[in-house]
Structure formats: structure tokens, C-alpha cells
N, C-alpha and C. Protein backbone atom coordinates (compact mmCIF):
# COMPACT_ATOMS: atom_id res chain seq x y z
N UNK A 1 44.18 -41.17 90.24
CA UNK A 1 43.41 -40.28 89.40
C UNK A 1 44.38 -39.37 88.64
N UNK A 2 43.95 -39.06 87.39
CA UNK A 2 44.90 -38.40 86.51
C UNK A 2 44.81 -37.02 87.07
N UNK A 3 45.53 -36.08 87.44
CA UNK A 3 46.19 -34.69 87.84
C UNK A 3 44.94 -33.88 87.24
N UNK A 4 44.79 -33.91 85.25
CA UNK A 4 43.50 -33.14 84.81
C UNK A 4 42.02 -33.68 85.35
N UNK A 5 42.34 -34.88 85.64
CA UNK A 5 40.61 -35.27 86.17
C UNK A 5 39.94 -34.49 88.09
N UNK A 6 41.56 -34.48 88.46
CA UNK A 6 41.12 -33.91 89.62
C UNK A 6 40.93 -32.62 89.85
N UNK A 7 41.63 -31.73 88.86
CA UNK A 7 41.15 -30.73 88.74
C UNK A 7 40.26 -30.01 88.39
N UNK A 8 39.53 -30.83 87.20
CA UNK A 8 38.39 -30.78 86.80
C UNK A 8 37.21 -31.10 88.58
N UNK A 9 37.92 -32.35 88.79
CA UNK A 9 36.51 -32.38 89.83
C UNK A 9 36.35 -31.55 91.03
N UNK A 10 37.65 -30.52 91.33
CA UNK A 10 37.37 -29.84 92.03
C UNK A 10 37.12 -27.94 91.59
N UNK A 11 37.29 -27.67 90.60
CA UNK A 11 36.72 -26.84 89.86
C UNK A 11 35.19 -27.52 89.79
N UNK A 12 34.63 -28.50 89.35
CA UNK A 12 33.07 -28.35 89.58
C UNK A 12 32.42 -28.47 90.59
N UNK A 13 33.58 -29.16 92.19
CA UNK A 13 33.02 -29.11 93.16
C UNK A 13 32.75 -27.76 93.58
N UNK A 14 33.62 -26.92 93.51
CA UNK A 14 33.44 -25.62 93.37
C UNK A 14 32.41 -24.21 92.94
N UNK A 15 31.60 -25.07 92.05
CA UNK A 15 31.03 -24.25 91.12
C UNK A 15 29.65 -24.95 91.71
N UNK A 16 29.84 -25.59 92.46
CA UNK A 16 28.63 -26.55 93.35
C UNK A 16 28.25 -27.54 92.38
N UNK A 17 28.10 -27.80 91.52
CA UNK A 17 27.77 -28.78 90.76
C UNK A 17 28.79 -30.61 91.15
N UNK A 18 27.29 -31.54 90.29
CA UNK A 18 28.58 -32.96 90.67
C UNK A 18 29.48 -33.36 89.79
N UNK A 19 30.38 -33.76 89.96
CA UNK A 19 31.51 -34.20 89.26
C UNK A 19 31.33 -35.86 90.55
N UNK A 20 31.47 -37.06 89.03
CA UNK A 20 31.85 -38.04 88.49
C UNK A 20 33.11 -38.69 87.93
N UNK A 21 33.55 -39.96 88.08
CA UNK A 21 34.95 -40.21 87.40
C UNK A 21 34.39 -40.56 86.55
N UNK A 22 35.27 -39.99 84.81
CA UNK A 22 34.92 -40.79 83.37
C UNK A 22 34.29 -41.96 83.39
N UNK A 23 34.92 -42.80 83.88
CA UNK A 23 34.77 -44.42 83.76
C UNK A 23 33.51 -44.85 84.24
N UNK A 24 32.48 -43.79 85.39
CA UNK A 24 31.49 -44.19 86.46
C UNK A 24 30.31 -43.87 85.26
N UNK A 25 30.72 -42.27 84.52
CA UNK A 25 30.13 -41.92 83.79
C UNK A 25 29.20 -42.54 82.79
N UNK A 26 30.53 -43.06 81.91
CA UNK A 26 30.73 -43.77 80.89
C UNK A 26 29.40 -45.08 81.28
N UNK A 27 29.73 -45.84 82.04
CA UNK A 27 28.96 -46.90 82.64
C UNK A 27 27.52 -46.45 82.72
N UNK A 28 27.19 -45.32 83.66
CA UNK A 28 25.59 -45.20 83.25
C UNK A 28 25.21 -45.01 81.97
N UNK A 29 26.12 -44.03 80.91
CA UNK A 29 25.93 -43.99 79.93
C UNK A 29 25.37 -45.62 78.99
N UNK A 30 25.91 -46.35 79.24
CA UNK A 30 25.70 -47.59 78.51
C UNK A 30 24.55 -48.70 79.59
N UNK A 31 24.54 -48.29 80.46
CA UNK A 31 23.04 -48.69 81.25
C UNK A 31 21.68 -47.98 80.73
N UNK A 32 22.17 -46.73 80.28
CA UNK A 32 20.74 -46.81 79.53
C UNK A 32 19.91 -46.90 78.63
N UNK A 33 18.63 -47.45 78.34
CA UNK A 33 17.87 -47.95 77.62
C UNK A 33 17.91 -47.48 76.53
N UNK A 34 17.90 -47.90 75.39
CA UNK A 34 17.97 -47.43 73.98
C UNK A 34 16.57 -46.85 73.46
N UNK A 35 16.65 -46.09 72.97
CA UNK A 35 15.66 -45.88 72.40
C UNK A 35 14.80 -46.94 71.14
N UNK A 36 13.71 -46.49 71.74
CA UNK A 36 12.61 -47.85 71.11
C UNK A 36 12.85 -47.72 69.06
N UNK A 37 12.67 -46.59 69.21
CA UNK A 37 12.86 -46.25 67.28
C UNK A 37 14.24 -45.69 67.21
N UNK A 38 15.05 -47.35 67.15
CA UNK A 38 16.58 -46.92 66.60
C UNK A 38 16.69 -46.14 65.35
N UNK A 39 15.90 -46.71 64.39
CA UNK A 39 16.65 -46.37 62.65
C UNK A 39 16.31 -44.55 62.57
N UNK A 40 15.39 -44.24 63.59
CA UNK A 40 15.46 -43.03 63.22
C UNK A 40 16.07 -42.29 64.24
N UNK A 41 17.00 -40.87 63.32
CA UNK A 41 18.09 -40.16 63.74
C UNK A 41 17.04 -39.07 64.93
N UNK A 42 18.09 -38.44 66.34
CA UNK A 42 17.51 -38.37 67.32
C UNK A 42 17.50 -36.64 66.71
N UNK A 43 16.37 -35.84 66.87
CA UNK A 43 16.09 -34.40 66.32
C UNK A 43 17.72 -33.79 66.76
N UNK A 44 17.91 -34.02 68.22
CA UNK A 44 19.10 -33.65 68.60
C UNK A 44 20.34 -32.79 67.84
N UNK A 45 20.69 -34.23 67.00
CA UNK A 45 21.65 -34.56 65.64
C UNK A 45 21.45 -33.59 65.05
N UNK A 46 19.97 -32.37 64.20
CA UNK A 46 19.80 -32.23 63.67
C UNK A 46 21.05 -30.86 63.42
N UNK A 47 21.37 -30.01 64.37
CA UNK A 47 22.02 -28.72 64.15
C UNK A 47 23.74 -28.95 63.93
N UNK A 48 23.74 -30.54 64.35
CA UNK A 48 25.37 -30.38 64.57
C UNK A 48 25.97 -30.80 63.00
N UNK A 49 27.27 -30.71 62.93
CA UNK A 49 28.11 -31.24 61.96
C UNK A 49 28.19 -32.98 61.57
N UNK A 50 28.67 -33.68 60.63
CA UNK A 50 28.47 -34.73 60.45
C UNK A 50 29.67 -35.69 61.28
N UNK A 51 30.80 -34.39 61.53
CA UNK A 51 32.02 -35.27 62.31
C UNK A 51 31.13 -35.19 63.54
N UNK A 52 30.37 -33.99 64.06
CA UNK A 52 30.08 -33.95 65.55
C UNK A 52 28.60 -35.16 66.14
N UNK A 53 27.99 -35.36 65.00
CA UNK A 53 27.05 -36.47 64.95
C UNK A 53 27.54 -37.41 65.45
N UNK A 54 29.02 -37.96 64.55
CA UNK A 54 29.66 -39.16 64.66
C UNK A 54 30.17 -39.56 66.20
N UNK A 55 30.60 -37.96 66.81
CA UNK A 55 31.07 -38.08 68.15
C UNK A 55 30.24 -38.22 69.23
N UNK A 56 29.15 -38.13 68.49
CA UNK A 56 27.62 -37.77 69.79
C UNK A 56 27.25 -39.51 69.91
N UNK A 57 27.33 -39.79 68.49
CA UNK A 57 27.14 -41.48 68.44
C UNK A 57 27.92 -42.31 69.28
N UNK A 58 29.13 -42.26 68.91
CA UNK A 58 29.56 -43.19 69.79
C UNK A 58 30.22 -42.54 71.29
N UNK A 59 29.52 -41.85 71.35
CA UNK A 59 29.60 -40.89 72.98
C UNK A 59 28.24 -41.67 73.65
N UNK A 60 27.20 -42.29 73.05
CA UNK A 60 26.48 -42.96 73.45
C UNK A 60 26.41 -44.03 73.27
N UNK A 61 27.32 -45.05 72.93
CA UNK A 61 28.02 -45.97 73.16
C UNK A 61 28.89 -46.12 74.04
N UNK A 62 29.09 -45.12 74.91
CA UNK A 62 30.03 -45.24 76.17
C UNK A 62 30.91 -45.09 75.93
N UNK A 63 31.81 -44.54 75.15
CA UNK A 63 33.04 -44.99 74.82
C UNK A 63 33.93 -43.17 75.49
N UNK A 64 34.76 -44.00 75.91
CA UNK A 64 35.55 -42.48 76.46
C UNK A 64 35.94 -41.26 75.06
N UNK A 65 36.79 -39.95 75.34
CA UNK A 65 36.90 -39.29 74.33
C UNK A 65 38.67 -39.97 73.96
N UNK A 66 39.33 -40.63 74.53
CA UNK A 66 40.21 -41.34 74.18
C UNK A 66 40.13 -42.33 72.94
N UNK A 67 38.61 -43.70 73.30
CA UNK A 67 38.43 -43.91 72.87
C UNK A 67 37.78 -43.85 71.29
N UNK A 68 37.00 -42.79 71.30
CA UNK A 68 36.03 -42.22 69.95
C UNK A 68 37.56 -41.43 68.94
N UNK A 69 38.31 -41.16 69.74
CA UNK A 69 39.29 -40.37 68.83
C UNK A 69 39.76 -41.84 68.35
N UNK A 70 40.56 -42.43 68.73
CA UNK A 70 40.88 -43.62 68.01
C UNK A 70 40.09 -44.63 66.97
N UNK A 71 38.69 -44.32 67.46
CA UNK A 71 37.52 -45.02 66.52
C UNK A 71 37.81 -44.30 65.14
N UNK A 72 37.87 -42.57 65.67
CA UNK A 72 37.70 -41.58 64.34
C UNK A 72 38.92 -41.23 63.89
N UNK A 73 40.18 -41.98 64.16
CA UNK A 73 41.47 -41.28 63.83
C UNK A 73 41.68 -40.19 64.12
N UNK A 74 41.13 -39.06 65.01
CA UNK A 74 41.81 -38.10 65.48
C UNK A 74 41.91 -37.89 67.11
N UNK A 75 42.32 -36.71 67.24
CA UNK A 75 43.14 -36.73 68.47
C UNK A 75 41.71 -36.03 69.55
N UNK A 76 42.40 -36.66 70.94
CA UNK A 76 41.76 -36.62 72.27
C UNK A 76 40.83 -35.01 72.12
N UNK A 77 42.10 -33.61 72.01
CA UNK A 77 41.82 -32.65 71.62
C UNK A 77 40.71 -32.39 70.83
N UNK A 78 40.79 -32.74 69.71
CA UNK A 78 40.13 -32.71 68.75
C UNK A 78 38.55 -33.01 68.84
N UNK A 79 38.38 -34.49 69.97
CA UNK A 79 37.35 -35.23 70.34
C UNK A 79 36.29 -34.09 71.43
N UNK A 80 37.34 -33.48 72.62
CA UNK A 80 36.73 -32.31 73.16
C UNK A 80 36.36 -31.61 72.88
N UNK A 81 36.99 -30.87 71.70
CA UNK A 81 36.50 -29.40 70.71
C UNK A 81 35.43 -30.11 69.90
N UNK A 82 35.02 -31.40 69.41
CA UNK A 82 33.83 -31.54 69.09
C UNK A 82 32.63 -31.14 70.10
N UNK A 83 33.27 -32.26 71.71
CA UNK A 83 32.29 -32.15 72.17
C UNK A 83 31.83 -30.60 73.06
N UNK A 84 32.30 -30.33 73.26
CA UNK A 84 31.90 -28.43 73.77
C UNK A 84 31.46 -27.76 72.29
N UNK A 85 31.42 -27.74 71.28
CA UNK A 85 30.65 -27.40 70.24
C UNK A 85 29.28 -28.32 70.42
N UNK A 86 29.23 -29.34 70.16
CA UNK A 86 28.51 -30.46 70.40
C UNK A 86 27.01 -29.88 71.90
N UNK A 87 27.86 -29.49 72.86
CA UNK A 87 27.28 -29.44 73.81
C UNK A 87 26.52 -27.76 74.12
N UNK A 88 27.15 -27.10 73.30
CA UNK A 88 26.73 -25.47 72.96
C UNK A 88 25.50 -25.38 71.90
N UNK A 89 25.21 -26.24 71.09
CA UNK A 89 24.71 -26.56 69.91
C UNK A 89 23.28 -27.24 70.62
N UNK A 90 23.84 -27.88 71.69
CA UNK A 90 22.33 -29.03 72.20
C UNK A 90 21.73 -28.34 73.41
N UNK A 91 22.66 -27.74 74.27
CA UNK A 91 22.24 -26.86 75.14
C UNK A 91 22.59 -27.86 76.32
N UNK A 92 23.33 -28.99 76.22
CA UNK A 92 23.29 -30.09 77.05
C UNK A 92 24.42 -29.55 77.89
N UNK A 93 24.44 -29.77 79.25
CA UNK A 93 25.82 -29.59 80.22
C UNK A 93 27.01 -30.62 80.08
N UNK A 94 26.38 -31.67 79.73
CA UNK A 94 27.70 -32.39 79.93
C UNK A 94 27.42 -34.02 79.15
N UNK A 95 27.88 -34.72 78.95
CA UNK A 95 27.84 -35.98 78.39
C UNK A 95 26.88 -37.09 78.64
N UNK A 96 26.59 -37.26 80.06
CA UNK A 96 25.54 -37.77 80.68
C UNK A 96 24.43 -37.06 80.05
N UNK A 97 24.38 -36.10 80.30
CA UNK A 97 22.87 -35.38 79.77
C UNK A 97 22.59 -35.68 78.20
N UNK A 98 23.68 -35.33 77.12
CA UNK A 98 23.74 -35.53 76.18
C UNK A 98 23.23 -37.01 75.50
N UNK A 99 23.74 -37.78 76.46
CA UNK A 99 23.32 -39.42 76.33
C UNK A 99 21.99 -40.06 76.71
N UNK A 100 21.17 -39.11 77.34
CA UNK A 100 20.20 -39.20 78.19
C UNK A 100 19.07 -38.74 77.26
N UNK A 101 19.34 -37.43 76.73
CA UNK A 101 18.29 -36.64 75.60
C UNK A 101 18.25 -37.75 74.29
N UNK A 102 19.76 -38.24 73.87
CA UNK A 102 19.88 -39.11 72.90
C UNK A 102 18.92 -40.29 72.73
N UNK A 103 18.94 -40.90 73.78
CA UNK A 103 18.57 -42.05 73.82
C UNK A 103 17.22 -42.32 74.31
């Protein structure tokens, strides 16, 4: 396990909440069911930015924040500071949830 992931999981063990590995995450994320009316955009979307849309999208595609930065040409950093704006904006705790309201 990467050094920041464990710290992360024991700072939220901490805070009593669960902590998950990315990868376990990621996986339910893409187990779940799509929503029945794809073509239309989820209200969600509606407050954020058009880069932070883009990150919410393929954040529900499963794709790690490693990954989506490389989709979007920018950096890991960059992908986080979307998503904690992203997640202040939706009221969502965390990525799972975010993927869950989405879809």
C-alpha cells in the first residue's frame, strides 16, 4: 500500500468513518447500474465547472484520479483540487457517493 493511502485510511479510521482501497472503490463504482436516461445531463452537473463536469464523468467511469488526469492532460493534483471543489459543490463525501447520486 502506498505510504499516502495508508494514511489516509487511518486518519478516516480515526474520524470513525470507512475507508476503502482506490482500486475496491473504483470497482463498485463501475458495478453500478447506469442510469436509465443516459443523454440527459445528471441535475448534479448543474453548479460545477465544465473541467469539473468532465472529472465527475469519467470519475464515473471508474477511472482512478491518476487515470482521469492523463485522460485530461493534467496533473494527479490538479484532478484532486477538482475533486474536493467537485465534492463541496455536490455536498457529496466522497467519490463513491458522488458516483452513486450520478448514476
Amino acid at each position: 500500500m502506498h505510504e499516502e493511502n495508508l494514511q489516509q485510511a487511518v486518519s478516516t479510521l480515526k474520524a470513525g468513518q470507512i475507508w476503502l482501497p482506490p482500486a475496491i472503490v473504483n470497482h463498485m463504482i463501475t458495478a453500478l447500474p447506469q442510469n436509465k436516461n443516459e443523454n440527459k445531463e445528471p441535475a448534479l452537473l448543474k453548479d460545477l465547472s465544465s473541467r469539473e463536469a468532465q472529472v465527475a464523468k469519467w470519475l464515473i467511469n471508474g477511472l482512478s484520479n491518476r487515470e482521469i488526469g492523463e485522460k485530461m492532460f493534467i496533473s494527479t493534483r490538479t484532478v484532486k483540487a477538482h475533486l474536493t471543489s467537485i465534492f463541496k459543490k455536490t455536498g457529496c463525501r466522497d467519490r463513491l457517493e458522488l458516483a452513486t447520486r450520478m448514476k
